[in-house]
Structures are given as structure tokens and as C-alpha cells.
C-alpha atoms as a PDB file:
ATOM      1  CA  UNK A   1      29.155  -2.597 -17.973  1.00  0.00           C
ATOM      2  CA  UNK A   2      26.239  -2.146 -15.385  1.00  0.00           C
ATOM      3  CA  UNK A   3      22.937  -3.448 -16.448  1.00  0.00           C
ATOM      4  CA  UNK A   4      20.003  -1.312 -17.069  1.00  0.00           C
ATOM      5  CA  UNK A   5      16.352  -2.112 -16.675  1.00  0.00           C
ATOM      6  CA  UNK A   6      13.419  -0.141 -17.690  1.00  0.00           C
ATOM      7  CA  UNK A   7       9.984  -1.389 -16.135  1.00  0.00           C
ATOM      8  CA  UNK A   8       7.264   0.284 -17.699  1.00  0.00           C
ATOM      9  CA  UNK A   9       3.927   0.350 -15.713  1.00  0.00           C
ATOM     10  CA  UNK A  10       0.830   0.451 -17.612  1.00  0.00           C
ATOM     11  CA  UNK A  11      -1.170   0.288 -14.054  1.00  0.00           C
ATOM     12  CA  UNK A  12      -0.543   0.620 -10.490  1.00  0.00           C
ATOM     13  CA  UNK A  13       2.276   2.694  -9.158  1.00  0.00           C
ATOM     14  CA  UNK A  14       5.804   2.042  -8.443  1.00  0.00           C
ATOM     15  CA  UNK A  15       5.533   1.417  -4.698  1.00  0.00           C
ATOM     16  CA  UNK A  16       3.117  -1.898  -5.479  1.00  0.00           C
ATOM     17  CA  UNK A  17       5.745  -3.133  -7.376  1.00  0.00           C
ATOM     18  CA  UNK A  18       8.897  -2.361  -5.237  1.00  0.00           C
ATOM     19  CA  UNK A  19       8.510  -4.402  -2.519  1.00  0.00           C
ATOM     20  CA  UNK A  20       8.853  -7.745  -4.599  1.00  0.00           C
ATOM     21  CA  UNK A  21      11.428  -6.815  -6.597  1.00  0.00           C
ATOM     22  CA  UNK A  22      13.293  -5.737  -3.352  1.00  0.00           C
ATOM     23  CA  UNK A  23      12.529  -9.186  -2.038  1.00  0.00           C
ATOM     24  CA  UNK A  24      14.238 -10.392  -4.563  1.00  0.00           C
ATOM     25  CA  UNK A  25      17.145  -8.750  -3.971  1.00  0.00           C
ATOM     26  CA  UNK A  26      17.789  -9.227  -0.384  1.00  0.00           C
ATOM     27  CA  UNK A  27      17.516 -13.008  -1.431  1.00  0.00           C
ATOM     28  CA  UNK A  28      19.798 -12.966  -3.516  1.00  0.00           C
ATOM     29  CA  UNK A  29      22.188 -11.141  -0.728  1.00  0.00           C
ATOM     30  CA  UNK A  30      22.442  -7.704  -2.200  1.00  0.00           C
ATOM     31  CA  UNK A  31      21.743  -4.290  -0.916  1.00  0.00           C
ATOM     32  CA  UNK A  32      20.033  -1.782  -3.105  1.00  0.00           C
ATOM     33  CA  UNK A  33      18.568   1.908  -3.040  1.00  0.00           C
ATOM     34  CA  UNK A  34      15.465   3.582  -4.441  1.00  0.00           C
ATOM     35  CA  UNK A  35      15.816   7.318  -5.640  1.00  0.00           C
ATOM     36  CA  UNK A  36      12.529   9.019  -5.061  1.00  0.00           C
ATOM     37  CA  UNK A  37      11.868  12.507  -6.180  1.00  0.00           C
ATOM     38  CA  UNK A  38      11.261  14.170  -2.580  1.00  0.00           C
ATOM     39  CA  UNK A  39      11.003  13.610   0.726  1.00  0.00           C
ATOM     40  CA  UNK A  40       7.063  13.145   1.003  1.00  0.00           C
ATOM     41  CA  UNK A  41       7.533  10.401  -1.643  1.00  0.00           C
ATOM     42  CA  UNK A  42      10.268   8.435   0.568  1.00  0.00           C
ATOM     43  CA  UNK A  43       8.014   8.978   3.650  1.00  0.00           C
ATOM     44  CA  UNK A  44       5.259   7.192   1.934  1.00  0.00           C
ATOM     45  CA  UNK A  45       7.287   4.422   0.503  1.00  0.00           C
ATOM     46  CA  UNK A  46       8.751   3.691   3.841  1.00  0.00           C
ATOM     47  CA  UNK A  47       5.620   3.475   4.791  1.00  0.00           C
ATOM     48  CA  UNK A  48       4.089   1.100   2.781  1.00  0.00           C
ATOM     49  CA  UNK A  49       7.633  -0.908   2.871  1.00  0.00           C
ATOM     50  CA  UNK A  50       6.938  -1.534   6.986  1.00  0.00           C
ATOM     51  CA  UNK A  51       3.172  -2.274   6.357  1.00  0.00           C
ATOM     52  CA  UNK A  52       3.217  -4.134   3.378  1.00  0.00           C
ATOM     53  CA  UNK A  53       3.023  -7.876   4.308  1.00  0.00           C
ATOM     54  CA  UNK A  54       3.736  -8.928   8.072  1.00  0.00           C
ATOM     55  CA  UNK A  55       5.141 -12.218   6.942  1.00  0.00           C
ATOM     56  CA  UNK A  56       7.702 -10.449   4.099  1.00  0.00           C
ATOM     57  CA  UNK A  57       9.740  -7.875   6.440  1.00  0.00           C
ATOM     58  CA  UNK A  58      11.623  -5.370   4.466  1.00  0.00           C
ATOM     59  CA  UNK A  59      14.433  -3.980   6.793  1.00  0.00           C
ATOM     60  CA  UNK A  60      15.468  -0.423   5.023  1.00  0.00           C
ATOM     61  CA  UNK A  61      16.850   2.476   6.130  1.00  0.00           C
ATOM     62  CA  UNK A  62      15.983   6.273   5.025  1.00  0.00           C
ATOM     63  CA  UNK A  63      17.411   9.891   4.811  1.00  0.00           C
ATOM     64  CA  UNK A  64      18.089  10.634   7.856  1.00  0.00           C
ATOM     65  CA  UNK A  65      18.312   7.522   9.321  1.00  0.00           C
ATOM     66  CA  UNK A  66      21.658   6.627  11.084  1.00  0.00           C
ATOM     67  CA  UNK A  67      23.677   3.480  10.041  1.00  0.00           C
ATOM     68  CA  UNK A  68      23.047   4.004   6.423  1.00  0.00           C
ATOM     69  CA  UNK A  69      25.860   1.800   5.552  1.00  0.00           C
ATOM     70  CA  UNK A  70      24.654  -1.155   7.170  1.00  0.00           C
ATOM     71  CA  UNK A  71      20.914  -0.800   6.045  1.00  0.00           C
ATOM     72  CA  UNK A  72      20.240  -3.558   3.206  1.00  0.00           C
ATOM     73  CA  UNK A  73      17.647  -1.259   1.555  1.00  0.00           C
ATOM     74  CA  UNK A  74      18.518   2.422   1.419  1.00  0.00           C
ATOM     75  CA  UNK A  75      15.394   5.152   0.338  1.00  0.00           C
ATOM     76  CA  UNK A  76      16.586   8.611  -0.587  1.00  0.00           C
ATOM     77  CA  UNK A  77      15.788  11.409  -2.157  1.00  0.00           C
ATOM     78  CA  UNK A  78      18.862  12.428  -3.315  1.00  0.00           C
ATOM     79  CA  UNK A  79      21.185  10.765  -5.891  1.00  0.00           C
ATOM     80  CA  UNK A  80      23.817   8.682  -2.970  1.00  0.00           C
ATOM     81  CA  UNK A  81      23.309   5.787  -2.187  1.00  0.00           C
ATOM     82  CA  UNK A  82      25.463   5.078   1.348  1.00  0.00           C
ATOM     83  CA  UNK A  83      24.829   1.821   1.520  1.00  0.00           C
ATOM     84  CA  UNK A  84      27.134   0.658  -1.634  1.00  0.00           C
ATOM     85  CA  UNK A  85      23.732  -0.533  -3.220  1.00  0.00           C
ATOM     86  CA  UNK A  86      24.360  -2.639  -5.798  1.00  0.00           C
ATOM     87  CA  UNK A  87      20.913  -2.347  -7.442  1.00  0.00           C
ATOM     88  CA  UNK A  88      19.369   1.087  -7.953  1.00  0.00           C
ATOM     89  CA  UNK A  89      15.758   1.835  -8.044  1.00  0.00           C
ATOM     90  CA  UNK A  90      14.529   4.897  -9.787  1.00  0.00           C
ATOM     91  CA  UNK A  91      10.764   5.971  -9.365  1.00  0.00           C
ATOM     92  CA  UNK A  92       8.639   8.469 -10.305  1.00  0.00           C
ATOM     93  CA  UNK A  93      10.117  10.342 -12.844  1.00  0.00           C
ATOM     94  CA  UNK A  94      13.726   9.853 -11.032  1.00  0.00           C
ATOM     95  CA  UNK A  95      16.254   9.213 -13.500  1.00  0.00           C
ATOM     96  CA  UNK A  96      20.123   8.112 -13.003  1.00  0.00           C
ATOM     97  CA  UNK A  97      22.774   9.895 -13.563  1.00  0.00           C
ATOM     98  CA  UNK A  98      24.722   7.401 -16.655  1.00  0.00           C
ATOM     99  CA  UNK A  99      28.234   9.089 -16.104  1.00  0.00           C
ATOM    100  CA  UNK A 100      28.400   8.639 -11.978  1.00  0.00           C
ATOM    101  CA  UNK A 101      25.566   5.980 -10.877  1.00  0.00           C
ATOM    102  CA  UNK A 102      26.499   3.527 -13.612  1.00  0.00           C
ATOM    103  CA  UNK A 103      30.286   3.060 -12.193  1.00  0.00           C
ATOM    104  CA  UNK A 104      28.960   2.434  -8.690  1.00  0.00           C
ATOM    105  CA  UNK A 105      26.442  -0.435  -9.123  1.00  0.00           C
ATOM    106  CA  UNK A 106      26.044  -3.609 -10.984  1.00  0.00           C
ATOM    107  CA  UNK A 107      22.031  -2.826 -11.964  1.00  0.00           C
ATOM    108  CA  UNK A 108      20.057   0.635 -12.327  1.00  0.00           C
ATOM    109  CA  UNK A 109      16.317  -0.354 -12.158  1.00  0.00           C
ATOM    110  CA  UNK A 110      13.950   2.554 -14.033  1.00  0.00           C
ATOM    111  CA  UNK A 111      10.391   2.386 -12.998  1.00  0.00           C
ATOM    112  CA  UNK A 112       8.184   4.560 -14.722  1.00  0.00           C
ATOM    113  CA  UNK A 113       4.634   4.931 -15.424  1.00  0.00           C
ATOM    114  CA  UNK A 114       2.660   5.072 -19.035  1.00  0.00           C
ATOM    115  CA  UNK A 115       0.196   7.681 -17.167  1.00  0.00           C
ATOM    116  CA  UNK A 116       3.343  10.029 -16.705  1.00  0.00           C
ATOM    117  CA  UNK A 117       4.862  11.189 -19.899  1.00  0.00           C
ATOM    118  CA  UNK A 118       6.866  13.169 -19.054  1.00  0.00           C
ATOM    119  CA  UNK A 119       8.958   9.758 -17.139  1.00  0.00           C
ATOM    120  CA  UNK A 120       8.305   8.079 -20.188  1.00  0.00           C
ATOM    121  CA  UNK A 121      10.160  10.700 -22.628  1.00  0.00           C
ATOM    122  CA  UNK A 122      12.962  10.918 -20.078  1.00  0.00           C
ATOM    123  CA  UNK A 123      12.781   6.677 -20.056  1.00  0.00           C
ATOM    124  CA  UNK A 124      13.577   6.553 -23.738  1.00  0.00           C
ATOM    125  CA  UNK A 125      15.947   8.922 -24.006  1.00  0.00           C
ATOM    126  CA  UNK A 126      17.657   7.419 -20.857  1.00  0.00           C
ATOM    127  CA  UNK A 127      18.029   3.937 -23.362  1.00  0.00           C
ATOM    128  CA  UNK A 128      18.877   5.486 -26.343  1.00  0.00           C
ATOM    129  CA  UNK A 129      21.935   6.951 -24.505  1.00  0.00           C
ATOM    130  CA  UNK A 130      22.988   3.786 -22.292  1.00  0.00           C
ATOM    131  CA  UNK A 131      22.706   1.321 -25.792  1.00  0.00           C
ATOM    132  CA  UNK A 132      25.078   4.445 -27.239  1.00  0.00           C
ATOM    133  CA  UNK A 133      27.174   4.184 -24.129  1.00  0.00           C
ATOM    134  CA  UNK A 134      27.465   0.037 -24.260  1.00  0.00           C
ATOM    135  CA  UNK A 135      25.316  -0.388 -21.584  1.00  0.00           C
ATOM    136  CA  UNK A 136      23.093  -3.592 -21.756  1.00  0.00           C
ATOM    137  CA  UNK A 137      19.491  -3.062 -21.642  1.00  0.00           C
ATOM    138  CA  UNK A 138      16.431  -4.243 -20.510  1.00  0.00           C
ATOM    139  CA  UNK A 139      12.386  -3.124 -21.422  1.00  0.00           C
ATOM    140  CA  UNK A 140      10.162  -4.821 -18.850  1.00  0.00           C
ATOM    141  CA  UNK A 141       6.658  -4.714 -19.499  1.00  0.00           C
ATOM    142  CA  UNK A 142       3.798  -6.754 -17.594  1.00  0.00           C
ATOM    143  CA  UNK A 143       1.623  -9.673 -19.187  1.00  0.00           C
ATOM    144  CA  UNK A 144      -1.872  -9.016 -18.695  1.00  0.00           C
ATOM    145  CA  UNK A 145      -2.946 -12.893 -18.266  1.00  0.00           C
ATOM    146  CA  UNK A 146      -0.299 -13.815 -15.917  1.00  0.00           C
ATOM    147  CA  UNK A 147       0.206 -10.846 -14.419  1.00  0.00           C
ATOM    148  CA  UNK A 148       3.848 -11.658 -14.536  1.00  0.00           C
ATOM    149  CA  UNK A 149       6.767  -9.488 -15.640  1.00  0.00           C
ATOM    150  CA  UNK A 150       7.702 -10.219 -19.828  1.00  0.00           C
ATOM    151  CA  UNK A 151      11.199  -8.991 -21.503  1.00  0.00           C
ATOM    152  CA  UNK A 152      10.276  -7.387 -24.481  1.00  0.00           C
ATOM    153  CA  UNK A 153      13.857  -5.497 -25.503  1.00  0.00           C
ATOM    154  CA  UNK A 154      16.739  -6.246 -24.656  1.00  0.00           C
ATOM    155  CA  UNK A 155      20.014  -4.765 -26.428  1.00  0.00           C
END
């Protein structure tokens, strides 16, 4: 069953965070997608993704964009991802779709932020119907003093 991770962000917005955790992923050789909610939202994270750190290039692709198969990351606003990502992002309020986005990767990321509520109700429900579904899950939450990333649920 594919994982599911929720990271919950008390502070700072999704597109701070993105960029390690995307790092992370092309290390570990996989490609992976992040589902925006529109257009002006995947023109900004594109953005930041080229100008983020000139030693840490992120090599992505966008709506759009041709090749979209052979891009490592994939932003979109809509719910494909061409690339065959095997990890999904979801920001901003995005959710996945359980039923069709589960069967095609091995992760589905949520980010959501505690200043949105509306994300957060949607969050929840999201892993109250993945645990009901067998889906493994994950509640990320940051630790204040180190800053790093602590799993506090996990079913």
C-alpha cells in the first residue's frame, strides 16, 4: 500500500520546505511531482526552485513544459503527474485523490499549513480515510529546538 505523509507547518510556507525534501528525493534516485492549486502558485514555486541555492540545483519541469516524462521533478497544477513520479507533493490546500493517485506512486506527501484551516480539516479527514483504506500513515510535525522534522503518528 502507498505511504502517506502529512507535514503539518506551524510556520513558513510550503515552498521553504520543498526544496529539501525534493533534494532528498532526487538522491535517493526518484522522480516526484508537486500538485499546486493554480497556475500562479506553480509559477512561483518554479521560481523559487531555480533561485533557491546556486550550489543545490533542482532540475524540474512544469505545465507546459515539453519532455515531461524525462523531467525528475514535475510541478502541475492539475492532478497527472507525466513523469511516473513516485513521490507526490501536495501543497496548499491540494489534496490527492486516494482511489487514483494512491495506485500510481509509492509516497503521497501532504503539506499543509496550521494558518489554513480549511487544509487542515481536509488533512484530517484525508487520514482518517487512508488508515480506513489500509494505507500507512505518517504526521510530521517540526521540533522547535532543532528545527528538525519529528514523527509524531504513525498508523
Amino acid at each position: 500500500m502507498t505511504e502517506i505523509w502529512f507535514y503539518h507547518l506551524e510556520e513558513g510556507r510550503a515552498q521553504d520546505l520543498l526544496p529539501d525534501l525534493l533534494r532528498r528525493t532526487l538522491e535517493r534516485g526518484l522522480t516526484s511531482s508537486v500538485h499546486t492549486p493554480d497556475a500562479d502558485q506553480l509559477q512561483r514555486l518554479s521560481g523559487h526552485l531555480w533561485a533557491h541555492e546556486d550550489v543545490a540545483f533542482l532540475p524540474h519541469g512544469c505545465d507546459g513544459d515539453g519532455n515531461a516524462a524525462r523531467q525528475p521533478i514535475w510541478l502541475t497544477a492539475g492532478a497527472e503527474a507525466p513523469n511516473g513520479a513516485a513521490y507526490r507533493f501536495y501543497v496548499d490546500g491540494v489534496m490527492p485523490d486516494l482511489a487514483s493517485d494512491a495506485r500510481a506512486a509509492q509516497r503521497l506527501l501532504v503539506v499543509f499549513s496550521a494558518a489554513d484551516t480549511a487544509a487542515t480539516a481536509a488533512a484530517r479527514v484525508l487520514w482518517k480515510e487512508a488508515r480506513a483504506a489500509g494505507h500507512p500513515v505518517s504526521y510530521w510535525q517540526r521540533e522547535p529546538a532543532s528545527g528538525g522534522w519529528v514523527n509524531r503518528a504513525s498508523a
